[in-house]
PDB file of N, CA and C in Angstrom:
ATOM      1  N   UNK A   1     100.919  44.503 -20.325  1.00  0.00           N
ATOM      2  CA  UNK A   1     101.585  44.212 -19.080  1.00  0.00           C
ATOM      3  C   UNK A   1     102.839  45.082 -19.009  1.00  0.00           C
ATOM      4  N   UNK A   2     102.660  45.348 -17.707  1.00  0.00           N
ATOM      5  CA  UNK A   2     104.162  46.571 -17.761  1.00  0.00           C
ATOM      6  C   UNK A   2     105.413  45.543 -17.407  1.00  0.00           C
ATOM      7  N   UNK A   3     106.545  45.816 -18.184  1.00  0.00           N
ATOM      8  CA  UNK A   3     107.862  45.535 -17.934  1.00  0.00           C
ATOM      9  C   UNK A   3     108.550  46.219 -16.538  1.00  0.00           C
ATOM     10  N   UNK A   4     109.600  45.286 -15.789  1.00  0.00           N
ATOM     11  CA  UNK A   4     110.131  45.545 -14.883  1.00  0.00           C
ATOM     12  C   UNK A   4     110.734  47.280 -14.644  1.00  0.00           C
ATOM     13  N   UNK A   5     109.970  48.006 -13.951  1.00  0.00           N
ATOM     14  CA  UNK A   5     110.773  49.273 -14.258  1.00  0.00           C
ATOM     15  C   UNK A   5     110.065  50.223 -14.828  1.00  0.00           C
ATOM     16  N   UNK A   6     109.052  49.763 -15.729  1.00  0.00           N
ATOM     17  CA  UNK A   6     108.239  50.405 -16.804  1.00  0.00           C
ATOM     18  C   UNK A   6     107.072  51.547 -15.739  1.00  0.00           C
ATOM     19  N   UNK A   7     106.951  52.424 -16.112  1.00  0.00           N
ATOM     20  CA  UNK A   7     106.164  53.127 -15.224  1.00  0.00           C
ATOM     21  C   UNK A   7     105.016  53.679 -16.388  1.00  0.00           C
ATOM     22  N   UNK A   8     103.538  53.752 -15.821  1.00  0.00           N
ATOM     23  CA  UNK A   8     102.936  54.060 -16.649  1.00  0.00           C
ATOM     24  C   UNK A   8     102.496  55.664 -16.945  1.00  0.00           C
ATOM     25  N   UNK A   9     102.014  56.202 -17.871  1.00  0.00           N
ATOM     26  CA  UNK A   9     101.636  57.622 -18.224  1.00  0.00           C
ATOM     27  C   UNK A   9     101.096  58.339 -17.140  1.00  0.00           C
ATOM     28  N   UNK A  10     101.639  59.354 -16.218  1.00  0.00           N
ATOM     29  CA  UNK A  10     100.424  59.849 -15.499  1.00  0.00           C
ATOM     30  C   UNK A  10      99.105  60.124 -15.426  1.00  0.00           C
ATOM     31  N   UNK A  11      98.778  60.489 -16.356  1.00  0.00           N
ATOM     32  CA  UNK A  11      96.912  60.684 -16.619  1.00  0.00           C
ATOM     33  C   UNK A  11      96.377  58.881 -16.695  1.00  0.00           C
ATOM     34  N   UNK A  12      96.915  57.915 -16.923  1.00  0.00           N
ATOM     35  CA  UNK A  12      96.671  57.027 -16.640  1.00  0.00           C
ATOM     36  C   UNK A  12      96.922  56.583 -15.476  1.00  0.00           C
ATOM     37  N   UNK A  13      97.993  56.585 -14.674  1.00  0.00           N
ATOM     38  CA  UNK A  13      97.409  56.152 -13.224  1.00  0.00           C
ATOM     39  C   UNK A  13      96.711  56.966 -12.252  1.00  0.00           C
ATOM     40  N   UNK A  14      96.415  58.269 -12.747  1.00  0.00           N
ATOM     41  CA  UNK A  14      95.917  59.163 -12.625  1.00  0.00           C
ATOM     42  C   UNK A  14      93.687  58.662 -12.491  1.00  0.00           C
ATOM     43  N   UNK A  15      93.689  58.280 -13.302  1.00  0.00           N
ATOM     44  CA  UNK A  15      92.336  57.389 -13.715  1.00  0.00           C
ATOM     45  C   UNK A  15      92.099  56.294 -13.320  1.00  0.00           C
ATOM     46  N   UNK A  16      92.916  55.580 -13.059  1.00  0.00           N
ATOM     47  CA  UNK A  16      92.989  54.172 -12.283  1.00  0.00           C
ATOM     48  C   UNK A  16      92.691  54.658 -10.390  1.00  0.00           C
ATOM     49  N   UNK A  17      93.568  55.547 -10.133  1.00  0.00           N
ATOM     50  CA  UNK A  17      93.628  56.014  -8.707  1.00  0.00           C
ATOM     51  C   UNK A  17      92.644  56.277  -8.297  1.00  0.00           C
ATOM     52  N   UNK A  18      92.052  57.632  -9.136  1.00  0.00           N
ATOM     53  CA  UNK A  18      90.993  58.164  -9.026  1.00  0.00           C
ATOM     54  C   UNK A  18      89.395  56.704  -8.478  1.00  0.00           C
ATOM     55  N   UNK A  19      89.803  56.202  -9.216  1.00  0.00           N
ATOM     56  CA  UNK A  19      88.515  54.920  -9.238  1.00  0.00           C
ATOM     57  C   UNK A  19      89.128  53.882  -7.548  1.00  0.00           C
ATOM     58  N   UNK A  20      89.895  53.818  -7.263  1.00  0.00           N
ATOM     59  CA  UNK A  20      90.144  52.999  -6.032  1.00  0.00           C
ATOM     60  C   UNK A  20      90.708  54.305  -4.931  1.00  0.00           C
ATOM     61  N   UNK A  21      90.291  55.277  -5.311  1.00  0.00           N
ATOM     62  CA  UNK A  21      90.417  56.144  -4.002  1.00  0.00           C
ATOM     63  C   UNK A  21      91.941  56.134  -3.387  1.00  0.00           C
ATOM     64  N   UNK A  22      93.163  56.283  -4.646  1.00  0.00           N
ATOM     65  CA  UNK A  22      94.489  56.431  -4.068  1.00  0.00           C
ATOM     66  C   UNK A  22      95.188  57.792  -4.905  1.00  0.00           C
ATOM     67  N   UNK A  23      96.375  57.398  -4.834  1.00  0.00           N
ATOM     68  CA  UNK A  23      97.338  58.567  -4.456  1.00  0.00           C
ATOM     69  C   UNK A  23      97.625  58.234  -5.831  1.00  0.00           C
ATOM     70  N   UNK A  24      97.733  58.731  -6.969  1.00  0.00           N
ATOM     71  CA  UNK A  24      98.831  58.151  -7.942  1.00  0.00           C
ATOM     72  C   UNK A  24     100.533  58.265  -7.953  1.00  0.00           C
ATOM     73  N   UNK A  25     100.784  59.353  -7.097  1.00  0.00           N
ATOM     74  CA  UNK A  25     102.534  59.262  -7.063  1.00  0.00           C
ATOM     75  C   UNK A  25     103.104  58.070  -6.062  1.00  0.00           C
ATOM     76  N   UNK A  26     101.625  57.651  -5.530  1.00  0.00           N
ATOM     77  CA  UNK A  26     102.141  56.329  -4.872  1.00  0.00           C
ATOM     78  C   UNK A  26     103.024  55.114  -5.432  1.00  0.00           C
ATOM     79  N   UNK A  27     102.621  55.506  -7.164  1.00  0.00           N
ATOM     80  CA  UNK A  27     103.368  53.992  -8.234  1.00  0.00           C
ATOM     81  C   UNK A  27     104.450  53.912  -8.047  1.00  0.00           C
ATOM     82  N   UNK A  28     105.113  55.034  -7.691  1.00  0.00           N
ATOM     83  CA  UNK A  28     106.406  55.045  -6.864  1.00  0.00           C
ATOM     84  C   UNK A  28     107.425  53.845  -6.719  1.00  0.00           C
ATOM     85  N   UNK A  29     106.218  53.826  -5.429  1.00  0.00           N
ATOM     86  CA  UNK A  29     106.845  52.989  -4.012  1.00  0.00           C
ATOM     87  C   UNK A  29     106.466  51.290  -4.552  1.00  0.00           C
ATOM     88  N   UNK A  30     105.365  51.378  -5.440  1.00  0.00           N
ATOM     89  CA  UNK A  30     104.387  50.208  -5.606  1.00  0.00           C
ATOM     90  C   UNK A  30     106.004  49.257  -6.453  1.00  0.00           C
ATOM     91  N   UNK A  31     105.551  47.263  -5.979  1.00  0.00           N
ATOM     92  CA  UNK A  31     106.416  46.600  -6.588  1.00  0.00           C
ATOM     93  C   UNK A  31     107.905  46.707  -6.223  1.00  0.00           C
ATOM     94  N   UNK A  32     108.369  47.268  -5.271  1.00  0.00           N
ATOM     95  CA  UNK A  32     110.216  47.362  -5.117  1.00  0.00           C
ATOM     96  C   UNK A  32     110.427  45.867  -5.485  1.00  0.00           C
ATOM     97  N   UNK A  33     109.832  45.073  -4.730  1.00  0.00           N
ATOM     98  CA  UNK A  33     110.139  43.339  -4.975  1.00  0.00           C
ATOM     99  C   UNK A  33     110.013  43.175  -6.646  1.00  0.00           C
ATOM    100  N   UNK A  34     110.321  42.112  -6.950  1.00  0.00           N
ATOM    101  CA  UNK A  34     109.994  41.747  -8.355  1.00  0.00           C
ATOM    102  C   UNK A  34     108.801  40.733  -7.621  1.00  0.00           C
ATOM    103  N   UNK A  35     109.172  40.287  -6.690  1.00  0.00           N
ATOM    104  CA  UNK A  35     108.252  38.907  -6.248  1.00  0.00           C
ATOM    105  C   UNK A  35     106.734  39.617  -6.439  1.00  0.00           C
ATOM    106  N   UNK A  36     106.489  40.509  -5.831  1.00  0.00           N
ATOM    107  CA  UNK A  36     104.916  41.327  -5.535  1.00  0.00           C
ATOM    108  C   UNK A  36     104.427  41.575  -6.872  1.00  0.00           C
ATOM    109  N   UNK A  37     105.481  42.299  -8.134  1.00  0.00           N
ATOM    110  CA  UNK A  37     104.612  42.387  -9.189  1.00  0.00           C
ATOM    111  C   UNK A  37     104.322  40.756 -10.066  1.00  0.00           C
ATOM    112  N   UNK A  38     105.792  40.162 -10.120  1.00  0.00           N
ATOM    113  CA  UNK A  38     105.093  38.536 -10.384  1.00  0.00           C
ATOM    114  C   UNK A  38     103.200  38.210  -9.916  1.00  0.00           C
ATOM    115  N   UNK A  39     103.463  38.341  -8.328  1.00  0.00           N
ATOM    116  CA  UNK A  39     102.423  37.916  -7.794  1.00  0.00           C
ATOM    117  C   UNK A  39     101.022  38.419  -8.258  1.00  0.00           C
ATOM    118  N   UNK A  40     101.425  39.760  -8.043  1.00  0.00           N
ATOM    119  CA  UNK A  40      99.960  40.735  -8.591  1.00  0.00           C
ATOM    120  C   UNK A  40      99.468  40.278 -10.062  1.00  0.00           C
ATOM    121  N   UNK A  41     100.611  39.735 -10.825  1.00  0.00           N
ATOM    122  CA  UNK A  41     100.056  40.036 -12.635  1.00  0.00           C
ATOM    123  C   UNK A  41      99.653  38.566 -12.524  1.00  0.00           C
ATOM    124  N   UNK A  42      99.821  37.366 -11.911  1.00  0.00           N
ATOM    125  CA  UNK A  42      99.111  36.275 -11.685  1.00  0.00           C
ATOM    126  C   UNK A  42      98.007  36.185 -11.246  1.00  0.00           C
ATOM    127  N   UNK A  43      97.718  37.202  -9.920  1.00  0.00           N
ATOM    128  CA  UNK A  43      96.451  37.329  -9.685  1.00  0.00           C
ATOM    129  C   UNK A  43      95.639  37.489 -10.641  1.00  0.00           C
ATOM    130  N   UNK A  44      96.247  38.965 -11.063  1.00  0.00           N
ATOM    131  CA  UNK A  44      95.516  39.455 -12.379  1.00  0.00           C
ATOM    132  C   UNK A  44      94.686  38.450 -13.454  1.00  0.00           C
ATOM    133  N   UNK A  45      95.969  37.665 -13.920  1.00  0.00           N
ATOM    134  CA  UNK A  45      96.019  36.695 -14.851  1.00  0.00           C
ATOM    135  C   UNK A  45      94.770  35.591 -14.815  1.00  0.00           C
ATOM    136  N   UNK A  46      94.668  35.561 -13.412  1.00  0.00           N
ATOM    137  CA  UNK A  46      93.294  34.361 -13.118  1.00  0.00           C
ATOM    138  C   UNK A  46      92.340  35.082 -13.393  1.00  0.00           C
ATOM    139  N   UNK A  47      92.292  36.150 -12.683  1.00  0.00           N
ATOM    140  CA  UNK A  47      90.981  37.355 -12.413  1.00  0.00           C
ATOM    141  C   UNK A  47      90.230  37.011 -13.398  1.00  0.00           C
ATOM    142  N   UNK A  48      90.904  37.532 -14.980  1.00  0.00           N
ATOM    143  CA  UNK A  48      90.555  38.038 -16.097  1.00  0.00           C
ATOM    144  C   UNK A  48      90.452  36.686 -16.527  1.00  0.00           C
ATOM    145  N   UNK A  49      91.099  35.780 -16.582  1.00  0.00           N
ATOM    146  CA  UNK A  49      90.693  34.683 -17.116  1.00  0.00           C
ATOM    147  C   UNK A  49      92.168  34.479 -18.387  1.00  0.00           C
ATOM    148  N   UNK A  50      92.695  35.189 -18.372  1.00  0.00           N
ATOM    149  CA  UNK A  50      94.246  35.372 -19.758  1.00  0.00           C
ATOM    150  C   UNK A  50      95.264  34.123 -18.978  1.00  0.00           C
ATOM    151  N   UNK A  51      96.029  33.796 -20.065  1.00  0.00           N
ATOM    152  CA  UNK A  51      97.693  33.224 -19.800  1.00  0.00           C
ATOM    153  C   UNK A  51      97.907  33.820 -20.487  1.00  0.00           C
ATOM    154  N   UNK A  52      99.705  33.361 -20.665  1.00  0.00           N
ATOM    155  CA  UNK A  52     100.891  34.477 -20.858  1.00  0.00           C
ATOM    156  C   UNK A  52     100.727  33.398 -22.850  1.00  0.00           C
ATOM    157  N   UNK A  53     101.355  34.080 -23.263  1.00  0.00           N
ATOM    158  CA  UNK A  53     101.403  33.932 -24.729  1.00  0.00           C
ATOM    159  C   UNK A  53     101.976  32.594 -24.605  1.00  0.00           C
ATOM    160  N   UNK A  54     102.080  31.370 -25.759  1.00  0.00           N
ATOM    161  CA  UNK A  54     102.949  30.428 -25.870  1.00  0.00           C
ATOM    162  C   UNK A  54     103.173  30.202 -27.631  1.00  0.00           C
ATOM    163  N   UNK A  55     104.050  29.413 -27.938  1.00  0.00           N
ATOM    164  CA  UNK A  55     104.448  29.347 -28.978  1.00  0.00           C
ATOM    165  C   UNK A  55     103.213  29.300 -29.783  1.00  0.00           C
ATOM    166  N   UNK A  56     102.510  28.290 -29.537  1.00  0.00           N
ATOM    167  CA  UNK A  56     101.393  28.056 -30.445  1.00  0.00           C
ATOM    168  C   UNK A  56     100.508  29.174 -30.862  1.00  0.00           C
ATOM    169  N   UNK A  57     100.523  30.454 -29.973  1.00  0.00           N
ATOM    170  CA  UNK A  57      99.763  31.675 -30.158  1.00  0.00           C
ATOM    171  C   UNK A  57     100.072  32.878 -31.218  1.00  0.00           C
ATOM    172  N   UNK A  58     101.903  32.339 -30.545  1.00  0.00           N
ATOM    173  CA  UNK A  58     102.987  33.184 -31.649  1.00  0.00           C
ATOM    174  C   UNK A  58     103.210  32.780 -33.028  1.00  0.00           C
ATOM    175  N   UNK A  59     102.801  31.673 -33.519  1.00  0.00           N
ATOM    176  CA  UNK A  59     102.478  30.868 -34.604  1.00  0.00           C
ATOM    177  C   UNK A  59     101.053  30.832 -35.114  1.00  0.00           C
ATOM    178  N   UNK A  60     100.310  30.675 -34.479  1.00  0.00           N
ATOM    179  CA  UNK A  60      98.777  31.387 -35.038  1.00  0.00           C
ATOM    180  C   UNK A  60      98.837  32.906 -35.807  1.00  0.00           C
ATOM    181  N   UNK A  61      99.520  33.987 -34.403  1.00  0.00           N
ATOM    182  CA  UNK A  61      99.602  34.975 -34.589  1.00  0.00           C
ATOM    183  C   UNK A  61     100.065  35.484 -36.037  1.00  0.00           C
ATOM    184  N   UNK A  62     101.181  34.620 -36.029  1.00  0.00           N
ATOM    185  CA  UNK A  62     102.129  34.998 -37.277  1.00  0.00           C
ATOM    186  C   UNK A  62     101.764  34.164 -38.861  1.00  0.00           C
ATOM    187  N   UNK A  63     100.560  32.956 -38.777  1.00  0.00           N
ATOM    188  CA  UNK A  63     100.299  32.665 -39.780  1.00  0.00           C
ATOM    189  C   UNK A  63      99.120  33.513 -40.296  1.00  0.00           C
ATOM    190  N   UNK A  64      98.449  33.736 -39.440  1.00  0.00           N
ATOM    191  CA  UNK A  64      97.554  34.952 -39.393  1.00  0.00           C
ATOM    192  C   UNK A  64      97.971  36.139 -40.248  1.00  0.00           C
ATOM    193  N   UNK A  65      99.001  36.830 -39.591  1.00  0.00           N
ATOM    194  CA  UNK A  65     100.127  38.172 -40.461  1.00  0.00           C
ATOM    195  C   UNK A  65      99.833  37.628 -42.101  1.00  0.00           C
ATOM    196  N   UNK A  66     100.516  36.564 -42.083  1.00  0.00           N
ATOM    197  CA  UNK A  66     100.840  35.500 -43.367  1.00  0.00           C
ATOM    198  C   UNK A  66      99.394  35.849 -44.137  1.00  0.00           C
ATOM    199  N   UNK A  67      98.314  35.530 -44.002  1.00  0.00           N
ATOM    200  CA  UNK A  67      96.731  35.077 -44.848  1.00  0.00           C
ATOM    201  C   UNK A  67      96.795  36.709 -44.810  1.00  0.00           C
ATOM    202  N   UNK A  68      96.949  37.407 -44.141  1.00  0.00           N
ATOM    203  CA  UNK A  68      96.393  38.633 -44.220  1.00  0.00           C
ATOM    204  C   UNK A  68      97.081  39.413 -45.158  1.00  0.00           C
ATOM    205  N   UNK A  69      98.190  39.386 -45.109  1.00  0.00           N
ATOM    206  CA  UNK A  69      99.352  40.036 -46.337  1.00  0.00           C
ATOM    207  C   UNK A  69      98.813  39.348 -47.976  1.00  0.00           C
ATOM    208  N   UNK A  70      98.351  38.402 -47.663  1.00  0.00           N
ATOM    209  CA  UNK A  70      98.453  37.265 -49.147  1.00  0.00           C
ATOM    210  C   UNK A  70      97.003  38.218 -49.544  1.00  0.00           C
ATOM    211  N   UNK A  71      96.626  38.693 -48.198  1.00  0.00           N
ATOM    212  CA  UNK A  71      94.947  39.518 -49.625  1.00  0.00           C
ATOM    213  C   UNK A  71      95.148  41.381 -49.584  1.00  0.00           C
ATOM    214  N   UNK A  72      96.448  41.486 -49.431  1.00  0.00           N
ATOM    215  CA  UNK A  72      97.066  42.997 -49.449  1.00  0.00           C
ATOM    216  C   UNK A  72      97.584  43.061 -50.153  1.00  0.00           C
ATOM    217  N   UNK A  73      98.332  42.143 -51.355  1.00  0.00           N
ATOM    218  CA  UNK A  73      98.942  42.041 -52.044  1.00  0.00           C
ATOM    219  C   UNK A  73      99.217  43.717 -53.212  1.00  0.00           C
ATOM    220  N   UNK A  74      98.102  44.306 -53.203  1.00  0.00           N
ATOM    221  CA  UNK A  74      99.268  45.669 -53.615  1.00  0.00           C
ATOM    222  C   UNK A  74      99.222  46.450 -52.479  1.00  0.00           C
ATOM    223  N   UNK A  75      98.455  46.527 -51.670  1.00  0.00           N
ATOM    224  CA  UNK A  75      99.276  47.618 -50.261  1.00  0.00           C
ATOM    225  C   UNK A  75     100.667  47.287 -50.393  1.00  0.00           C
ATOM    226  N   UNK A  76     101.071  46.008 -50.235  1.00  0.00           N
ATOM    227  CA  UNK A  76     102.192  45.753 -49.740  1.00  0.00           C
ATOM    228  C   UNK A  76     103.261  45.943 -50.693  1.00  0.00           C
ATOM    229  N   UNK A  77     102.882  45.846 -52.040  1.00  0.00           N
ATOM    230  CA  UNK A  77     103.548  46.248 -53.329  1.00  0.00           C
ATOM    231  C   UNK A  77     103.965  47.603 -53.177  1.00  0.00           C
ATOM    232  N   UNK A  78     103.423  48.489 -52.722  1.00  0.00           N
ATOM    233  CA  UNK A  78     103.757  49.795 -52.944  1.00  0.00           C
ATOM    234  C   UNK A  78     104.268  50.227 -51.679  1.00  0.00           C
ATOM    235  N   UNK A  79     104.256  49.627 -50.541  1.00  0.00           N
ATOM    236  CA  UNK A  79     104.594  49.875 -49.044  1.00  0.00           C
ATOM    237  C   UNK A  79     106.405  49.238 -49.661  1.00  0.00           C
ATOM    238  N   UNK A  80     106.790  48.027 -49.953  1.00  0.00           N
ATOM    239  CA  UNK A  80     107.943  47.719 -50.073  1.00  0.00           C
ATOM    240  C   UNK A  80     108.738  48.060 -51.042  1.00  0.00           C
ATOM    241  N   UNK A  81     108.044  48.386 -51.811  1.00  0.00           N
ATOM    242  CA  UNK A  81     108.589  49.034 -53.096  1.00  0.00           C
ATOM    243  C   UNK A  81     110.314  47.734 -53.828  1.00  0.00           C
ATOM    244  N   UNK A  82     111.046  48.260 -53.933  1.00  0.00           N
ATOM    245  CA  UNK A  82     112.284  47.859 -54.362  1.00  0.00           C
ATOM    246  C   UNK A  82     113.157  47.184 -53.053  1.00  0.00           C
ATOM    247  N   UNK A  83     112.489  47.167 -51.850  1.00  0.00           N
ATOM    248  CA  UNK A  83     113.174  45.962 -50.575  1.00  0.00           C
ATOM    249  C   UNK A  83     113.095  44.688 -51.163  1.00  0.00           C
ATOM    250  N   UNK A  84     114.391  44.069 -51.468  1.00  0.00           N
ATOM    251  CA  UNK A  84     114.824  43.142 -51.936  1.00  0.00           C
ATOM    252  C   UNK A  84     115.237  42.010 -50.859  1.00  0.00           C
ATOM    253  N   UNK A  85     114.357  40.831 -50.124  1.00  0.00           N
ATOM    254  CA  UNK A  85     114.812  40.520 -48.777  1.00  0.00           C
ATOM    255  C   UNK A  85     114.711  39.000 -49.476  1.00  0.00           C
ATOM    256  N   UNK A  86     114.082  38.427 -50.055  1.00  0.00           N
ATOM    257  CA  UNK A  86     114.207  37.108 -50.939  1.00  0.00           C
ATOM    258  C   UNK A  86     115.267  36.788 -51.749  1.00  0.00           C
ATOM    259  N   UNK A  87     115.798  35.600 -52.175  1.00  0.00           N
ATOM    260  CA  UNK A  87     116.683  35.209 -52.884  1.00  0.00           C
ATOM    261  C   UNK A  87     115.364  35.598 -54.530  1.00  0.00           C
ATOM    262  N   UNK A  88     116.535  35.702 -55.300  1.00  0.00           N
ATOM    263  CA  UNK A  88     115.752  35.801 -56.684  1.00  0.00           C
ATOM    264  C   UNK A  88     115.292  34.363 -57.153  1.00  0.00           C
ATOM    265  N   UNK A  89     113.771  34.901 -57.835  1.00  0.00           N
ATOM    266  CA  UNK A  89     113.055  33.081 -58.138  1.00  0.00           C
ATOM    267  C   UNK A  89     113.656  33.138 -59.749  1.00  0.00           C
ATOM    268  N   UNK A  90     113.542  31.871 -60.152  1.00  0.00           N
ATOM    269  CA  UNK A  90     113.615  31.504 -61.476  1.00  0.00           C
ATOM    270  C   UNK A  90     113.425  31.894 -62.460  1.00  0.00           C
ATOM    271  N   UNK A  91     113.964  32.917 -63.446  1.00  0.00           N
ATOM    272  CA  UNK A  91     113.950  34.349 -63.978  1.00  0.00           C
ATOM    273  C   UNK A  91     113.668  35.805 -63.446  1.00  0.00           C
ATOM    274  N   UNK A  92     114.298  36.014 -62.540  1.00  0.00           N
ATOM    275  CA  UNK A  92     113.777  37.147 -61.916  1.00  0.00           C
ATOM    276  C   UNK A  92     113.544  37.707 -60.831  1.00  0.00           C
ATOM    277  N   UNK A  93     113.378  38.954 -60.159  1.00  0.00           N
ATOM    278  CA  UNK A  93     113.296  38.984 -58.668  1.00  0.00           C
ATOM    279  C   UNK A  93     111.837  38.297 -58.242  1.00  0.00           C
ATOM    280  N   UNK A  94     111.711  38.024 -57.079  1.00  0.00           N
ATOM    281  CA  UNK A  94     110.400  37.899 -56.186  1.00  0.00           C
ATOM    282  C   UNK A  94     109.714  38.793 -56.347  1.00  0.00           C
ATOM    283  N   UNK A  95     108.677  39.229 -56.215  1.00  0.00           N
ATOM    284  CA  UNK A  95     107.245  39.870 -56.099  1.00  0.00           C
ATOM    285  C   UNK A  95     107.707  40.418 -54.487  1.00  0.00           C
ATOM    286  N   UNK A  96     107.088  41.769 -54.226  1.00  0.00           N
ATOM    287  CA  UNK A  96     107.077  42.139 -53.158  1.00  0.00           C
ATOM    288  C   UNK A  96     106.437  41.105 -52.337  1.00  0.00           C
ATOM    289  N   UNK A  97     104.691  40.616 -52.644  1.00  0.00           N
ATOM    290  CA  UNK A  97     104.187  39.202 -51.726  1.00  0.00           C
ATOM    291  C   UNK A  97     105.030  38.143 -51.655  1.00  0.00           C
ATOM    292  N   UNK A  98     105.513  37.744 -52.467  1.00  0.00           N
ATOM    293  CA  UNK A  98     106.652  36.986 -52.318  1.00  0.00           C
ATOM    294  C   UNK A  98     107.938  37.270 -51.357  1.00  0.00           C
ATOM    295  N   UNK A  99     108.278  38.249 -51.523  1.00  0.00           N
ATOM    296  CA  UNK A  99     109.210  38.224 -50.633  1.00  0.00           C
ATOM    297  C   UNK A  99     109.276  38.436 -48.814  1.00  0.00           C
ATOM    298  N   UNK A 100     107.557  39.021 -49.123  1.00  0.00           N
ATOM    299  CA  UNK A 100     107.059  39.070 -47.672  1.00  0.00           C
ATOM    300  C   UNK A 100     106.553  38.039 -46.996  1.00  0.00           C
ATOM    301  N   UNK A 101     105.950  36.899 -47.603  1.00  0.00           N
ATOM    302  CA  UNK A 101     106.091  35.791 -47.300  1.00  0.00           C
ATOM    303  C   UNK A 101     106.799  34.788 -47.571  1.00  0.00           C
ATOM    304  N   UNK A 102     107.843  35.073 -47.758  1.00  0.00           N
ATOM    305  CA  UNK A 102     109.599  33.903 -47.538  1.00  0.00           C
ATOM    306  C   UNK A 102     109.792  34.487 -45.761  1.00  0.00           C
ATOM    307  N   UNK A 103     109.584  35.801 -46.055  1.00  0.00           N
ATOM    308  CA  UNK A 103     110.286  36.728 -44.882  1.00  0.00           C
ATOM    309  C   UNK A 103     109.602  36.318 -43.686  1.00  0.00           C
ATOM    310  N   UNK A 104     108.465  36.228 -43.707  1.00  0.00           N
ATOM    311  CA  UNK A 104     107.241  35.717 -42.671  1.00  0.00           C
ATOM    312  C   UNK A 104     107.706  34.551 -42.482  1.00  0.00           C
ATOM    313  N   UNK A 105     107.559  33.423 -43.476  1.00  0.00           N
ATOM    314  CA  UNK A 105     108.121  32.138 -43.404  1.00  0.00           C
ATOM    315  C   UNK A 105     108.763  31.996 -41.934  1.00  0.00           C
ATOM    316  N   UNK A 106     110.300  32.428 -43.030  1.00  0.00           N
ATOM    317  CA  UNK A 106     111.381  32.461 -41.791  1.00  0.00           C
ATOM    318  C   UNK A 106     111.570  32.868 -41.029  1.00  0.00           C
ATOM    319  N   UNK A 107     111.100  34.052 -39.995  1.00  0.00           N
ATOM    320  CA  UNK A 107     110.795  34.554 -39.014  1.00  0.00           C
ATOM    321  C   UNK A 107     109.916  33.741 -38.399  1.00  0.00           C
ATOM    322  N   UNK A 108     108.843  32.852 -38.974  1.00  0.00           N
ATOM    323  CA  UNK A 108     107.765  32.005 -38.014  1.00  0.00           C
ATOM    324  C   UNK A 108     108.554  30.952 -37.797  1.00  0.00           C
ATOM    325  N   UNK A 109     109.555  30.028 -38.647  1.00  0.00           N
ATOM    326  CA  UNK A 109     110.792  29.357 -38.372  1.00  0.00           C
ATOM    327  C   UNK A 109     111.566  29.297 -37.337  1.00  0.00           C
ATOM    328  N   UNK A 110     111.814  30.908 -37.211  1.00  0.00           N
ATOM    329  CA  UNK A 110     113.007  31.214 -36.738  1.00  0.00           C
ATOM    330  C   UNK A 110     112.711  31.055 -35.264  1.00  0.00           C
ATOM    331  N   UNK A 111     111.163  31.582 -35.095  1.00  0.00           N
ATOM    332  CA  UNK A 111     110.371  32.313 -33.704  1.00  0.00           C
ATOM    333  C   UNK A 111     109.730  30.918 -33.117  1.00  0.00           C
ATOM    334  N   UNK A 112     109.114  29.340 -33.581  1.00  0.00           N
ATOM    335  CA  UNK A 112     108.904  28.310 -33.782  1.00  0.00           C
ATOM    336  C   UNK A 112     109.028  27.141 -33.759  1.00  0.00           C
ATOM    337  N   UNK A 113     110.466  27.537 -34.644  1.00  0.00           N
ATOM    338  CA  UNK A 113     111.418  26.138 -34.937  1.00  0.00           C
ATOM    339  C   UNK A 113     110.324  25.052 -35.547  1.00  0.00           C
ATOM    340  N   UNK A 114     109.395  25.736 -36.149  1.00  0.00           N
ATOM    341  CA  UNK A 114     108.453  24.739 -37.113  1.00  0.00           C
ATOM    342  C   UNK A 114     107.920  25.409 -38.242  1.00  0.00           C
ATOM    343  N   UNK A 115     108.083  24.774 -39.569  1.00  0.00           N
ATOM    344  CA  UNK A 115     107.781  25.526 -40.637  1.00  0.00           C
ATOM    345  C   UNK A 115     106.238  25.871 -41.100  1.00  0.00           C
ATOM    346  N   UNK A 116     106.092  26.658 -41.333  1.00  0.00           N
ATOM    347  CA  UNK A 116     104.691  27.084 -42.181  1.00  0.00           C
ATOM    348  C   UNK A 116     104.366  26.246 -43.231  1.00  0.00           C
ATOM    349  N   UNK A 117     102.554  26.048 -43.514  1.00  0.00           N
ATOM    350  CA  UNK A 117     102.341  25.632 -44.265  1.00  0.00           C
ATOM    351  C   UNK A 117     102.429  26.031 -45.725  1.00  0.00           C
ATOM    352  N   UNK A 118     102.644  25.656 -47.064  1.00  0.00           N
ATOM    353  CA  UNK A 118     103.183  25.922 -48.316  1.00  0.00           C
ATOM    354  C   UNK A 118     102.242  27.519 -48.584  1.00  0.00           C
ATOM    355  N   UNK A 119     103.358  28.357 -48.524  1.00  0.00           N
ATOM    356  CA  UNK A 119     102.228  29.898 -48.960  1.00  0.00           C
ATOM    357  C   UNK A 119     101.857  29.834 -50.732  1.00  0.00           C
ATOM    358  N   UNK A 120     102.457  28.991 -51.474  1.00  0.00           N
ATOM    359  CA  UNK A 120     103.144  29.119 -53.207  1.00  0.00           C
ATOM    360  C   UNK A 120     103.183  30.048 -53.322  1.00  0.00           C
ATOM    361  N   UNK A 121     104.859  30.124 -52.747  1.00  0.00           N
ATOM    362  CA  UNK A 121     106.098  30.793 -53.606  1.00  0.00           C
ATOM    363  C   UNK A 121     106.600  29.589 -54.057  1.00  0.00           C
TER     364      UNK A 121
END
């Protein structure tokens, strides 16, 4: 979805135009209202059958991140190398997985305001 202002790539409205028989430097003029693009991306929104994101999606989304990192466990070892973003555990620093999921944690916290289920750290 384009942001207020956001104009898209020419060769892309370029391809869009082409298919409804318009002008593309028309994107111009298109939307001056905010009201019209509201309106249009609702239309849209039914058309296709989508809603707009809600917490619960952004929390799926992000426990998701979470399971997926936990079976990357050395990608992510060697991607973070010596980023130190965890408090140190009980002899010692955190594990890169470890510290990427404290970090996840609290960002799904933060983004939420409801905690994740136990990753064991």
């Amino acid at each position: 979805m384009l942001a207020a202002g956001e104009v898209p790539p020419y060769a892309m409205l370029k391809y869009v135009a082409d298919q409804i028989g318009a002008d593309p430097t028309m994107f111009t003029s298109y939307a001056r209202r905010e009201e019209t693009r509201h309106d249009h991306i609702a239309r849209l929104m039914i058309y296709l059958g989508v809603r707009k994101r809600n917490r619960q999606d952004r929390r799926a989304g992000l426990l998701s991140a979470i399971e997926s990192a936990r079976g990357a466990e050395p990608e992510l070892r060697d991607q973070l190398g010596a980023v130190q973003v965890g408090v140190p555990l009980e002899g010692g620093q955190a594990s890169s997985r470890d510290q990427l999921l404290m970090l996840s944690a609290s960002f799904t916290t933060a983004m939420t305001g409801s905690t994740v289920p136990s990753v064991g750290v």
